[in-house]
N, C-alpha and C. Protein backbone atom coordinates (compact mmCIF):
# COMPACT_ATOMS: atom_id res chain seq x y z
N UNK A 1 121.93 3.68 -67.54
CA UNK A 1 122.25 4.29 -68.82
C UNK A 1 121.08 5.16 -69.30
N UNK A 2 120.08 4.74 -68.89
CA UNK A 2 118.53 5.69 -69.35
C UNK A 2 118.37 6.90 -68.88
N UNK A 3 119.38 6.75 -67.52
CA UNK A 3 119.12 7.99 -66.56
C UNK A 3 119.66 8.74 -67.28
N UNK A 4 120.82 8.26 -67.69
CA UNK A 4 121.79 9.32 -67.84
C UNK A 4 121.84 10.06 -69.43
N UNK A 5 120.93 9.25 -69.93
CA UNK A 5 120.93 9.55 -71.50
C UNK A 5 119.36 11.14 -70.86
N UNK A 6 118.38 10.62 -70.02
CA UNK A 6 117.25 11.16 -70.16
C UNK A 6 118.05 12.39 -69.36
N UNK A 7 118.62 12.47 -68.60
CA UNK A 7 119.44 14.11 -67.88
C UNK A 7 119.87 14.71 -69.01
N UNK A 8 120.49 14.04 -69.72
CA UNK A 8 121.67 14.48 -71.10
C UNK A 8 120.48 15.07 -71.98
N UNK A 9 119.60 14.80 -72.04
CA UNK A 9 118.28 15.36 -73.39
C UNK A 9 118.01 16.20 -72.02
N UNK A 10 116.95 16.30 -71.36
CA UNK A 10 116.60 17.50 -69.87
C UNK A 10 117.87 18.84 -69.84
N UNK A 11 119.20 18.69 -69.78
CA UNK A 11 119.56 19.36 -69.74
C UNK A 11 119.81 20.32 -71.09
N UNK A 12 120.01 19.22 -72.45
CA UNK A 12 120.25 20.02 -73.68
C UNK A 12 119.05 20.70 -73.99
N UNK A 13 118.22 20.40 -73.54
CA UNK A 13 116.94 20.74 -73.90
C UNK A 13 116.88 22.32 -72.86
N UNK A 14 117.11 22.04 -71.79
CA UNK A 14 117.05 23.65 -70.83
C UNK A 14 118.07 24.51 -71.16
N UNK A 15 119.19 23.82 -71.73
CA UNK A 15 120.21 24.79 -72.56
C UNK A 15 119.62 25.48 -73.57
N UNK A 16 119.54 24.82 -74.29
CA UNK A 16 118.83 25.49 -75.43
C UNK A 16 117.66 26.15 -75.69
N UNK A 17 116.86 25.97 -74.34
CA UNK A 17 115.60 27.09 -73.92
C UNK A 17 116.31 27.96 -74.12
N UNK A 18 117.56 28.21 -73.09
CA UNK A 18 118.28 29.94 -72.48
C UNK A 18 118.88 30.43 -73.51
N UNK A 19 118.97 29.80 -74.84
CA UNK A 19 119.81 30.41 -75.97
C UNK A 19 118.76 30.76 -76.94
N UNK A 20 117.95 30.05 -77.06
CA UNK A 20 116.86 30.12 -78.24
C UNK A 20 117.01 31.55 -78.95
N UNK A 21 116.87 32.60 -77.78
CA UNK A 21 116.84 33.59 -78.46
C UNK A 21 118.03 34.52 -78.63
N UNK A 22 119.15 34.37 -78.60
CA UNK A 22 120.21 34.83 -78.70
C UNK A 22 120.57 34.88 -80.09
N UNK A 23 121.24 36.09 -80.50
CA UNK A 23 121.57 36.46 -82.17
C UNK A 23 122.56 37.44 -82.08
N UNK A 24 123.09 37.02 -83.28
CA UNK A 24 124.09 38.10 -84.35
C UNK A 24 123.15 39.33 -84.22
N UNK A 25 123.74 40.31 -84.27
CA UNK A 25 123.11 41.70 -85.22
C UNK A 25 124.26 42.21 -85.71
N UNK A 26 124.05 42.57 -86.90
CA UNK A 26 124.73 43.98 -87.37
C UNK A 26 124.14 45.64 -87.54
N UNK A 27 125.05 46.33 -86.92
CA UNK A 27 124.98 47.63 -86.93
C UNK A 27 124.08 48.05 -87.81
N UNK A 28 122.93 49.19 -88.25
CA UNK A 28 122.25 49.34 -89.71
C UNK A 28 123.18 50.68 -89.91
N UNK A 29 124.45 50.48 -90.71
CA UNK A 29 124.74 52.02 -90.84
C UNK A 29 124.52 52.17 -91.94
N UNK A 30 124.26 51.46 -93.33
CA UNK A 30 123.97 51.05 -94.86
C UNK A 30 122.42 51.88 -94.85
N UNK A 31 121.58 51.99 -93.92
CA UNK A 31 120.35 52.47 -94.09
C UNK A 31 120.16 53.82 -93.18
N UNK A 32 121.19 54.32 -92.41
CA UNK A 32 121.72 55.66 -92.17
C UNK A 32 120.65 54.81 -90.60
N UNK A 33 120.70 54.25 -90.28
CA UNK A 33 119.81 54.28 -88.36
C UNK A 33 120.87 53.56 -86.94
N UNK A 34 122.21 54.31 -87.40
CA UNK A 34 123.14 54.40 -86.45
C UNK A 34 123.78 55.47 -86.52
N UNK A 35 124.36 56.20 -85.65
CA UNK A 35 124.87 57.24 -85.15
C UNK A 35 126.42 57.08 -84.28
N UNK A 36 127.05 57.70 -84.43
CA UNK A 36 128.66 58.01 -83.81
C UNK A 36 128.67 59.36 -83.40
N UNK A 37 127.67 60.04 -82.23
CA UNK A 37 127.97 61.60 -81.91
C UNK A 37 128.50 61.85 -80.94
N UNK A 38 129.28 62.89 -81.07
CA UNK A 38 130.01 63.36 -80.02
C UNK A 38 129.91 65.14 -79.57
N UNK A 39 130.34 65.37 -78.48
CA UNK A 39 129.71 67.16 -78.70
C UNK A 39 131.11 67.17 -77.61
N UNK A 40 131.56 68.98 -77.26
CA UNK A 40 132.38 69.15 -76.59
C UNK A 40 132.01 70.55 -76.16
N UNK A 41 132.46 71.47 -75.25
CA UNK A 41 131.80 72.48 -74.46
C UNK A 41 133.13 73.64 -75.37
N UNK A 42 132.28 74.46 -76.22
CA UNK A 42 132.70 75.42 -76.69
C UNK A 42 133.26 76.91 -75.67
N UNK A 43 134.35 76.72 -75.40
CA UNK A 43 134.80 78.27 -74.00
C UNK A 43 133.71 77.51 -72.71
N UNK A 44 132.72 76.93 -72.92
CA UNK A 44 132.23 77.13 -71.98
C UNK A 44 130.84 77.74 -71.89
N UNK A 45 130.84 78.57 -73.21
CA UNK A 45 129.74 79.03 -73.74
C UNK A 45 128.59 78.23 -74.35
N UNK A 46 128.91 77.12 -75.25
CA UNK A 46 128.15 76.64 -75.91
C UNK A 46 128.91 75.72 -76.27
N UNK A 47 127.95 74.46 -76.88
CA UNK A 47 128.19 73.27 -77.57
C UNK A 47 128.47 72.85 -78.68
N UNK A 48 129.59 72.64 -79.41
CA UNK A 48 130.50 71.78 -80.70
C UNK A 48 129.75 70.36 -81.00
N UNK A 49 128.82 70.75 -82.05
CA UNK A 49 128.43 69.06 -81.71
C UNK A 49 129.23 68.58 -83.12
N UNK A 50 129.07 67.22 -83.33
CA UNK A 50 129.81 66.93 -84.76
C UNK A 50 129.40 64.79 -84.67
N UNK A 51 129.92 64.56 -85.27
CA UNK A 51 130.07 63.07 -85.68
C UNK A 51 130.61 62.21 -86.30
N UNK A 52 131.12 60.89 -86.27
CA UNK A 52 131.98 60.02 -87.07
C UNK A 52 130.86 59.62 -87.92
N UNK A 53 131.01 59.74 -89.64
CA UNK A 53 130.15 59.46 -90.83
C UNK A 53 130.28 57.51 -91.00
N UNK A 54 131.80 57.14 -90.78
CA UNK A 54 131.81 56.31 -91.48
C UNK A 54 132.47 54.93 -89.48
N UNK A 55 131.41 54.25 -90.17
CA UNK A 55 131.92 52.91 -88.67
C UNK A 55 130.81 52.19 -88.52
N UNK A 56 131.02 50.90 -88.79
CA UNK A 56 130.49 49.63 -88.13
C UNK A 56 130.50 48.90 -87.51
N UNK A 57 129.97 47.75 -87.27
CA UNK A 57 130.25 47.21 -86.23
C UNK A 57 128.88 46.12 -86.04
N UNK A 58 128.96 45.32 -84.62
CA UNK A 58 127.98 44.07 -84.29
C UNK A 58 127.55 44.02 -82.98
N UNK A 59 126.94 43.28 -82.95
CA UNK A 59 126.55 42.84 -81.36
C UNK A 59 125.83 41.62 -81.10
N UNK A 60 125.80 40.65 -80.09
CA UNK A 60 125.41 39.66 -79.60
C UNK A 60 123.98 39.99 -78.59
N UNK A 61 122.82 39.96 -78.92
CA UNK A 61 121.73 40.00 -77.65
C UNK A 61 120.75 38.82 -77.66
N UNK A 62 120.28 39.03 -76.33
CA UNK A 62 119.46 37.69 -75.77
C UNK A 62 118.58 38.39 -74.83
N UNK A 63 117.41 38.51 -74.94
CA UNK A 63 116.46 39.27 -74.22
C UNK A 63 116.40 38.32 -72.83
N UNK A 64 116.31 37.35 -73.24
CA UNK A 64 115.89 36.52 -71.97
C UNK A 64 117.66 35.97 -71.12
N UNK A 65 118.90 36.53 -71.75
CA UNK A 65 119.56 36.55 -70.90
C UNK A 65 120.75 37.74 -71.34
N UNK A 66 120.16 38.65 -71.53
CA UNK A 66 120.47 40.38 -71.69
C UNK A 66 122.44 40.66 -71.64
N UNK A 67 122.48 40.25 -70.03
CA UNK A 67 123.85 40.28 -69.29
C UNK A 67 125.17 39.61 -70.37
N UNK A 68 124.98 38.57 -70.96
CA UNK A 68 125.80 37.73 -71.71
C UNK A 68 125.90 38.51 -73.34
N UNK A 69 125.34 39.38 -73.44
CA UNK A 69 125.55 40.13 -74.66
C UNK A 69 127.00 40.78 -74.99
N UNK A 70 127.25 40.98 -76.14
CA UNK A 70 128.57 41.70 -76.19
C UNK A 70 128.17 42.39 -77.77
N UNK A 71 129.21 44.01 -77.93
CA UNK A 71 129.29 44.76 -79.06
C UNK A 71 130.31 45.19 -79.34
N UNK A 72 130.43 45.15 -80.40
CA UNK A 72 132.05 45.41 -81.17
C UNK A 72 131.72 46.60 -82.32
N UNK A 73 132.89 47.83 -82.17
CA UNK A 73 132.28 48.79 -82.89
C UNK A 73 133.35 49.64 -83.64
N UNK A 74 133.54 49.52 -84.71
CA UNK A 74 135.42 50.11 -85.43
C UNK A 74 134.90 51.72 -86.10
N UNK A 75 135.19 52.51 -85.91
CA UNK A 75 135.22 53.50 -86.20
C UNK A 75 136.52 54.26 -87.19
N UNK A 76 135.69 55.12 -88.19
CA UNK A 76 137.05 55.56 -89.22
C UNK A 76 137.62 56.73 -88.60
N UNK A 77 138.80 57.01 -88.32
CA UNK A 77 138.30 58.73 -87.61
C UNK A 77 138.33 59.80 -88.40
N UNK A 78 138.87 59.49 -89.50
CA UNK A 78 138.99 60.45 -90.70
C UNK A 78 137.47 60.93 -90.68
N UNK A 79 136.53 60.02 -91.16
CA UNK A 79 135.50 60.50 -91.11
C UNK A 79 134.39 61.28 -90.13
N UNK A 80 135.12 62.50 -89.10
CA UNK A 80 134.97 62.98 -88.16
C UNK A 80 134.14 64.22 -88.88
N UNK A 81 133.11 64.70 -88.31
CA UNK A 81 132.02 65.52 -89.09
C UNK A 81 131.69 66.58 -88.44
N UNK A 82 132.24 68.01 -88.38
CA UNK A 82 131.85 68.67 -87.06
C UNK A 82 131.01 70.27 -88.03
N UNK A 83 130.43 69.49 -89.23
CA UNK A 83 130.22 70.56 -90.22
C UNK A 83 130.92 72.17 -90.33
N UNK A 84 131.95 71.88 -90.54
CA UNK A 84 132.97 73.05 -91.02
C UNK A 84 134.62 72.31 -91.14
N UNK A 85 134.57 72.20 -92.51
CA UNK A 85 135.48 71.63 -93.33
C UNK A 85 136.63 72.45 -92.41
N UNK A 86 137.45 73.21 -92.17
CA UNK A 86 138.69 73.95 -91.51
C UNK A 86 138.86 73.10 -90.43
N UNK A 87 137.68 73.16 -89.70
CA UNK A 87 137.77 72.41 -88.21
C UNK A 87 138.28 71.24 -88.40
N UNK A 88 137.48 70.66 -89.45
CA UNK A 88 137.39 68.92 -89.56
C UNK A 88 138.92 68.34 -90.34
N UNK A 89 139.86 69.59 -90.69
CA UNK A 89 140.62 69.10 -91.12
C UNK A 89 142.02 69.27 -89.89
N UNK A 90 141.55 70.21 -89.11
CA UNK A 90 142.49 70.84 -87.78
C UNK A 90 142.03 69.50 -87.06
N UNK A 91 141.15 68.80 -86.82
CA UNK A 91 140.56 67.48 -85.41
C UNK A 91 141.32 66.63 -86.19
N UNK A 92 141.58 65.90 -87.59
CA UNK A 92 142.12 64.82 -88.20
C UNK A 92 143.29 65.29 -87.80
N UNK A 93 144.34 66.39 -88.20
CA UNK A 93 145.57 66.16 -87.94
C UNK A 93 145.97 65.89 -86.54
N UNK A 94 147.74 66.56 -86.13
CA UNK A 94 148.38 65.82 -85.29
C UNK A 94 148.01 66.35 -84.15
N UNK A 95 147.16 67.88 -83.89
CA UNK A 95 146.71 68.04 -82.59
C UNK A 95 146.00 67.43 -82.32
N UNK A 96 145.09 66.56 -82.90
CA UNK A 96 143.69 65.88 -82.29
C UNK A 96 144.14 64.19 -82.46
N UNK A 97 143.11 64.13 -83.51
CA UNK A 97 142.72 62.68 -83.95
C UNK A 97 144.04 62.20 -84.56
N UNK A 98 144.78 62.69 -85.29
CA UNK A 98 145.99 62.57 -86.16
C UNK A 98 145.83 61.26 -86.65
N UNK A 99 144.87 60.71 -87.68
CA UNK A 99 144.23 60.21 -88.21
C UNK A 99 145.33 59.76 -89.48
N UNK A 100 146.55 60.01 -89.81
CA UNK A 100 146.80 59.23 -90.88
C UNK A 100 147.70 57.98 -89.76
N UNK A 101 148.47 58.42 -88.82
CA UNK A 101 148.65 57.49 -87.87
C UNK A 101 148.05 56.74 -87.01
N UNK A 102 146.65 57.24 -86.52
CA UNK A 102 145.87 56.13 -86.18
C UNK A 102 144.13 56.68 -86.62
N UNK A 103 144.15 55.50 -87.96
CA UNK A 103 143.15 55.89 -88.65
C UNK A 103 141.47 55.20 -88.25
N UNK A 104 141.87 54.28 -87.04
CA UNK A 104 140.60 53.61 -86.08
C UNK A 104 140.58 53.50 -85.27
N UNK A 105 139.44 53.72 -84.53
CA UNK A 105 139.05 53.97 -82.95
C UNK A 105 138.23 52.60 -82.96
N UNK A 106 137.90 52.35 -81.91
CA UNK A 106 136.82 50.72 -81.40
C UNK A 106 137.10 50.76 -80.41
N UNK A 107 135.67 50.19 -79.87
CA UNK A 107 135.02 49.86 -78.77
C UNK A 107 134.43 48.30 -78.53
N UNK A 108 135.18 47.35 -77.81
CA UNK A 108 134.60 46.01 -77.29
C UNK A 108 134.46 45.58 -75.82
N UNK A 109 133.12 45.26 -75.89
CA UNK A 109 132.76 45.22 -74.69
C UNK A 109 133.46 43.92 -74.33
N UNK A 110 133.51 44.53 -72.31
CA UNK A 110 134.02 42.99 -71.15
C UNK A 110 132.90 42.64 -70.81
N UNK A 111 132.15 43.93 -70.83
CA UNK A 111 131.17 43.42 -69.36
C UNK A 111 129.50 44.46 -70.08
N UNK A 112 128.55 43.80 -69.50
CA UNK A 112 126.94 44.25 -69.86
C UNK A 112 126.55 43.73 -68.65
N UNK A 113 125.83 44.67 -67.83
CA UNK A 113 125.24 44.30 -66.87
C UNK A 113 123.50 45.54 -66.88
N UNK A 114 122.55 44.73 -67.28
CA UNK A 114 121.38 45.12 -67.10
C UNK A 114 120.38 45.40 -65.86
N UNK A 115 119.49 46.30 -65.90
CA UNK A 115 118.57 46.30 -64.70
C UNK A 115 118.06 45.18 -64.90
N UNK A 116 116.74 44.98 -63.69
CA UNK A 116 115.92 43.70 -63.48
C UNK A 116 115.19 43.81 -64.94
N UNK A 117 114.64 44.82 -64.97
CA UNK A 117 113.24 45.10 -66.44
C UNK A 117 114.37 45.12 -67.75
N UNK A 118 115.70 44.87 -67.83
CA UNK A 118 116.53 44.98 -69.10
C UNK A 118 116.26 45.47 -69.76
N UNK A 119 115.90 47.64 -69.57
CA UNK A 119 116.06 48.73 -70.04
C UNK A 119 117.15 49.02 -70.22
N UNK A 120 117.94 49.20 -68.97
CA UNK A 120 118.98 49.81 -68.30
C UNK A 120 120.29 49.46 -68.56
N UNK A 121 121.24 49.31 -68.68
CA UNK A 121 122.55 48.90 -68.11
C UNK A 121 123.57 49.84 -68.55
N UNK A 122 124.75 49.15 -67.74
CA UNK A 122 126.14 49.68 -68.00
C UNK A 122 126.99 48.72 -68.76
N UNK A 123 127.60 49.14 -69.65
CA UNK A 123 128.20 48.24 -70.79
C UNK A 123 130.10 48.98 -70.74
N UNK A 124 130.48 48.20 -70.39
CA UNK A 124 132.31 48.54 -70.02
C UNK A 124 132.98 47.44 -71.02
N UNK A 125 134.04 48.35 -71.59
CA UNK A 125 134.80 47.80 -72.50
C UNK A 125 136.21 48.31 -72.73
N UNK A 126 136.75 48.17 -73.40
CA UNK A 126 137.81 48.31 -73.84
C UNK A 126 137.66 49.44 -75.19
N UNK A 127 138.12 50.72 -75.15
CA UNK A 127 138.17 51.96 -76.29
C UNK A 127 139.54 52.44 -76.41
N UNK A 128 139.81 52.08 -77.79
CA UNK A 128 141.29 52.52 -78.76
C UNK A 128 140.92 53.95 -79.39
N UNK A 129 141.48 54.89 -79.05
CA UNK A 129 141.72 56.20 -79.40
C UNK A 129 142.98 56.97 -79.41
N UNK A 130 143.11 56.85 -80.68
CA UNK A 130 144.65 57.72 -81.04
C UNK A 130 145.94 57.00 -80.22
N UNK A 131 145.60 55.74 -80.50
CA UNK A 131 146.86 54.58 -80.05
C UNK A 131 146.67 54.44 -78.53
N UNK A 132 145.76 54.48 -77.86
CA UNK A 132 145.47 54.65 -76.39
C UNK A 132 144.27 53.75 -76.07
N UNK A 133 144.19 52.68 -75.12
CA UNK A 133 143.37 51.50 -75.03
C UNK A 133 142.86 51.66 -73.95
N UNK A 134 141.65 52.50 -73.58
CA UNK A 134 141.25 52.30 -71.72
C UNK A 134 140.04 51.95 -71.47
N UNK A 135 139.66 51.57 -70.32
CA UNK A 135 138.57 50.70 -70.23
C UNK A 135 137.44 51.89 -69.80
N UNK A 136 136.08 52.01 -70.40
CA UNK A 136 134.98 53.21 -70.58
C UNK A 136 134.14 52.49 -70.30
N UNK A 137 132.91 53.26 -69.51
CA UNK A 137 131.25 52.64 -69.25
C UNK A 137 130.48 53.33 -70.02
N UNK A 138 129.65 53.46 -70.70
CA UNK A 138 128.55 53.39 -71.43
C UNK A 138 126.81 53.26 -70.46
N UNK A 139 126.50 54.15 -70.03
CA UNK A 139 125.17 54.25 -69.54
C UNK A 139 124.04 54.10 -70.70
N UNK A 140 123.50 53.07 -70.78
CA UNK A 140 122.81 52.49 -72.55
C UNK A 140 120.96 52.41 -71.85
N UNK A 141 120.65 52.82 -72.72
CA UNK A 141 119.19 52.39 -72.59
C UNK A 141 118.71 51.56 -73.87
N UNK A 142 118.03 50.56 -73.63
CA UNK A 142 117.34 50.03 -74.90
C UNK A 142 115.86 50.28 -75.04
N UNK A 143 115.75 50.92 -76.77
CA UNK A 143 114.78 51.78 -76.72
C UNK A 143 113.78 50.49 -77.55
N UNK A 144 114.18 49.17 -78.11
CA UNK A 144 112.81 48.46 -78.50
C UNK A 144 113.23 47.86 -79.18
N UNK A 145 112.46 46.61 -80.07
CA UNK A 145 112.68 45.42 -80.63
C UNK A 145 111.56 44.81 -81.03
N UNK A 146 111.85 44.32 -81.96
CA UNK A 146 110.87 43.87 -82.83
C UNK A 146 110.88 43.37 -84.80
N UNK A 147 109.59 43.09 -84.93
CA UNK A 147 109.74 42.59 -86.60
C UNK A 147 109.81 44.44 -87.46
N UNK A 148 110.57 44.37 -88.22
CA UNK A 148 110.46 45.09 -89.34
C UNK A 148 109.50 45.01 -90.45
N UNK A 149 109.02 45.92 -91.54
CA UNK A 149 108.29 45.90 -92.47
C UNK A 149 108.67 44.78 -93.09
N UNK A 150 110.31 44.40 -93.80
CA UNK A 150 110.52 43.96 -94.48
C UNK A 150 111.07 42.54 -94.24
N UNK A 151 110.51 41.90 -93.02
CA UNK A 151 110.57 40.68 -92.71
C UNK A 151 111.83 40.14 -91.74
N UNK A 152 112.13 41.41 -91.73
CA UNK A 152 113.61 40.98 -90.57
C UNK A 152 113.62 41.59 -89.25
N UNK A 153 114.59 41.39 -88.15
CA UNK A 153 113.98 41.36 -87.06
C UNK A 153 115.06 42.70 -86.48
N UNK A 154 115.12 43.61 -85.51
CA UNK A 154 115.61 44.99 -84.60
C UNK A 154 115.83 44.94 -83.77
N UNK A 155 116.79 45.99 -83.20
CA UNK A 155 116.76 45.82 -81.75
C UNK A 155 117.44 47.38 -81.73
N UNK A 156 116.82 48.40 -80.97
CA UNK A 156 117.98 49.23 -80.57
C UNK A 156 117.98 49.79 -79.33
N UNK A 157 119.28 50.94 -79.13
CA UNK A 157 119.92 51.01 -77.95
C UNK A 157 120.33 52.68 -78.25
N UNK A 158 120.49 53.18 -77.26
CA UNK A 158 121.14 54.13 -76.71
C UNK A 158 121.76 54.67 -75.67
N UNK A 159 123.10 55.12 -75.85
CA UNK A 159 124.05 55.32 -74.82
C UNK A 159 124.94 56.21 -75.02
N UNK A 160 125.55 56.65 -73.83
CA UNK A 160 126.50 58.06 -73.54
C UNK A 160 127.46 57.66 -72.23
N UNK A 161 128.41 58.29 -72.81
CA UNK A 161 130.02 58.33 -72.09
C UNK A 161 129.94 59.99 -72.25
N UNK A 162 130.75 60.05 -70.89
CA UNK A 162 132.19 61.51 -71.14
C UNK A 162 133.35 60.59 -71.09
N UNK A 163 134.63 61.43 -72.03
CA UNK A 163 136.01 60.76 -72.03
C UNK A 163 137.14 62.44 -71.99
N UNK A 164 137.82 62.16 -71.12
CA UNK A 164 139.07 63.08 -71.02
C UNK A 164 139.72 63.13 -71.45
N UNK A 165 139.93 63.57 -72.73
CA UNK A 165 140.77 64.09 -73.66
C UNK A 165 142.78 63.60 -73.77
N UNK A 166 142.86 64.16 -72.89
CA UNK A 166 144.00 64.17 -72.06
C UNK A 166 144.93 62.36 -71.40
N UNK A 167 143.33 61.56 -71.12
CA UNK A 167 143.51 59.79 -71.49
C UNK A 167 143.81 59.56 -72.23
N UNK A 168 143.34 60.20 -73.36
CA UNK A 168 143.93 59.19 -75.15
C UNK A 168 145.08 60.07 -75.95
N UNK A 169 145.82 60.91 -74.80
CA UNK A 169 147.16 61.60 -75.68
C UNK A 169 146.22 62.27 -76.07
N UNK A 170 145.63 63.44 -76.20
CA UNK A 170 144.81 64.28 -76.82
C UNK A 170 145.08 65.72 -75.91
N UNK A 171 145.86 66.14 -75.79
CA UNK A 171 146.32 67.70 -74.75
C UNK A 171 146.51 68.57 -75.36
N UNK A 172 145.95 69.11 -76.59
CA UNK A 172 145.93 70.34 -77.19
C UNK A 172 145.12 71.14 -76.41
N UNK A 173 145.42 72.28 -76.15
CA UNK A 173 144.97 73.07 -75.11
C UNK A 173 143.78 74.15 -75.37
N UNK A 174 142.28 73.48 -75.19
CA UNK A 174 141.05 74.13 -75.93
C UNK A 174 140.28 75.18 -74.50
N UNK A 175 141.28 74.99 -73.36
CA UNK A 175 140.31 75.82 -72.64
C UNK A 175 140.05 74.76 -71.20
N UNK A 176 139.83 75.58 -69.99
CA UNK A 176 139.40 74.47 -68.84
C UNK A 176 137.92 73.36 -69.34
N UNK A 177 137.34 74.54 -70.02
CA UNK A 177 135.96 73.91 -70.01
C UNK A 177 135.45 72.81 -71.15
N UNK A 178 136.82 72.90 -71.59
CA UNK A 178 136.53 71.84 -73.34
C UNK A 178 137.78 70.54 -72.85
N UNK A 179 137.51 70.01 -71.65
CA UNK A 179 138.84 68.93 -71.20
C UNK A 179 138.45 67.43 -71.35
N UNK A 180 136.91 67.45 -71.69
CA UNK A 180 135.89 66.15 -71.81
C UNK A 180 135.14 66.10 -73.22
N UNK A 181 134.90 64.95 -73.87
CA UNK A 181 134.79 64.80 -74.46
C UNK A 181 132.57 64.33 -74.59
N UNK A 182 131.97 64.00 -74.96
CA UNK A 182 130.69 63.37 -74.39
C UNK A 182 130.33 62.28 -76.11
N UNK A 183 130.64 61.26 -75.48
CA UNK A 183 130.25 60.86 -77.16
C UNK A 183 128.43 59.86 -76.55
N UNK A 184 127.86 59.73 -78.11
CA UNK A 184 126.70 59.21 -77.62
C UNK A 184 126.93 58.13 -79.01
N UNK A 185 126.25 57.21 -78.84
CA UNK A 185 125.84 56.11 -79.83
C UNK A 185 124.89 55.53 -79.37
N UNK A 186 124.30 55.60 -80.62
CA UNK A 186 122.42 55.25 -81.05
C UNK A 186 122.96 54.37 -82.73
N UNK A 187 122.14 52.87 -81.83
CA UNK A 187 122.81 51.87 -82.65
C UNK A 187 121.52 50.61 -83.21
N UNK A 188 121.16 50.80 -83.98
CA UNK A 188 120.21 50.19 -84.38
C UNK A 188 120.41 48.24 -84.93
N UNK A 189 120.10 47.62 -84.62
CA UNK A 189 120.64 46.15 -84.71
C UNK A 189 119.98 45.26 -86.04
N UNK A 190 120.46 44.54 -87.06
CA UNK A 190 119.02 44.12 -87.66
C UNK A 190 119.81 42.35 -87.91
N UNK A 191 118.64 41.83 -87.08
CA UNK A 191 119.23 40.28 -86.73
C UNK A 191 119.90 39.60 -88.16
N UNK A 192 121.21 39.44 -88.00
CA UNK A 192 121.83 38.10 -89.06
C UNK A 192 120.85 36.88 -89.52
């Protein structure tokens, strides 16, 4: 019975090493140090950049076991920002975003798989766009972590997708060279 009580403490005890540091974060979009950008290839000539203003979201990390992390991220699409009010009201309607029928996009991760040094990884999930659910990778770098001024603790990340237009019901016809989409998110974490 001693054995088995002293394995039962040995093991809760090495469990709870591998979690120790595992946490909630929420998104910082309240203090403007998250980002929703996206850009698209103008003719071919040049670059459309723009951004979603309004979307939050969370995430699960564990430095010391990186891989087991997960992020959840809801986006408004109304709030699509491509600075020129005409445009931004032509991307909300029914050629684009058509935003009074589907007024949120999100992104939840299946899978996080990190390099050895847990800079690196690829983060695959599940992305809802304009009633369309397909599974996207995310090439993410994590740029650092640490205490804040104000006594609470960080973590952030950065990452980029291209998405084909044409996947999420999106075939309004902008040109060969405008058929991809490139979104980036830079997501700042501040521990629960």
């Amino acid at each position: 019975m001693k054995k088995l009580l002293l394995s039962a403490a040995v093991a809760a005890t090495l469990f709870g090493a591998s979690t120790a540091h595992a946490a909630d974060y929420v998104i910082d979009t309240q203090g403007a140090h998250a980002f929703v950008n996206f850009k698209i290839k103008h003719l071919g000539y040049s670059w459309l950049h723009g951004r979603f203003n309004t979307f939050d979201g969370g995430f699960n990390y564990d430095s010391a076991n990186p891989n087991a992390s997960q992020i959840m991220v809801n986006i408004e699409t109304k709030s699509i920002d491509s600075n020129h009010a005409e445009r931004d009201k032509h991307l909300r309607g029914k050629d684009f975003l058509n935003v009074d029928k589907f007024p949120q996009a999100s992104f939840k991760s299946t899978s996080i798989v990190f390099d050895a040094k847990g800079d690196e990884a690829k983060v695959t999930g599940d992305f809802t766009l304009h009633g369309v659910t397909k599974s996207i990778t995310f090439e993410i770098d994590k740029i650092g972590e640490g205490k804040d001024p104000w006594g609470g603790y960080r973590v952030g990340f950065e990452g980029e997708t291209s998405l084909k237009l044409a996947d999420f019901g999106i075939d309004y016809n902008l040109g060969p060279a405008s058929t991809h989409v490139d979104i980036g998110l830079f997501i700042e974490g501040i521990r629960k």
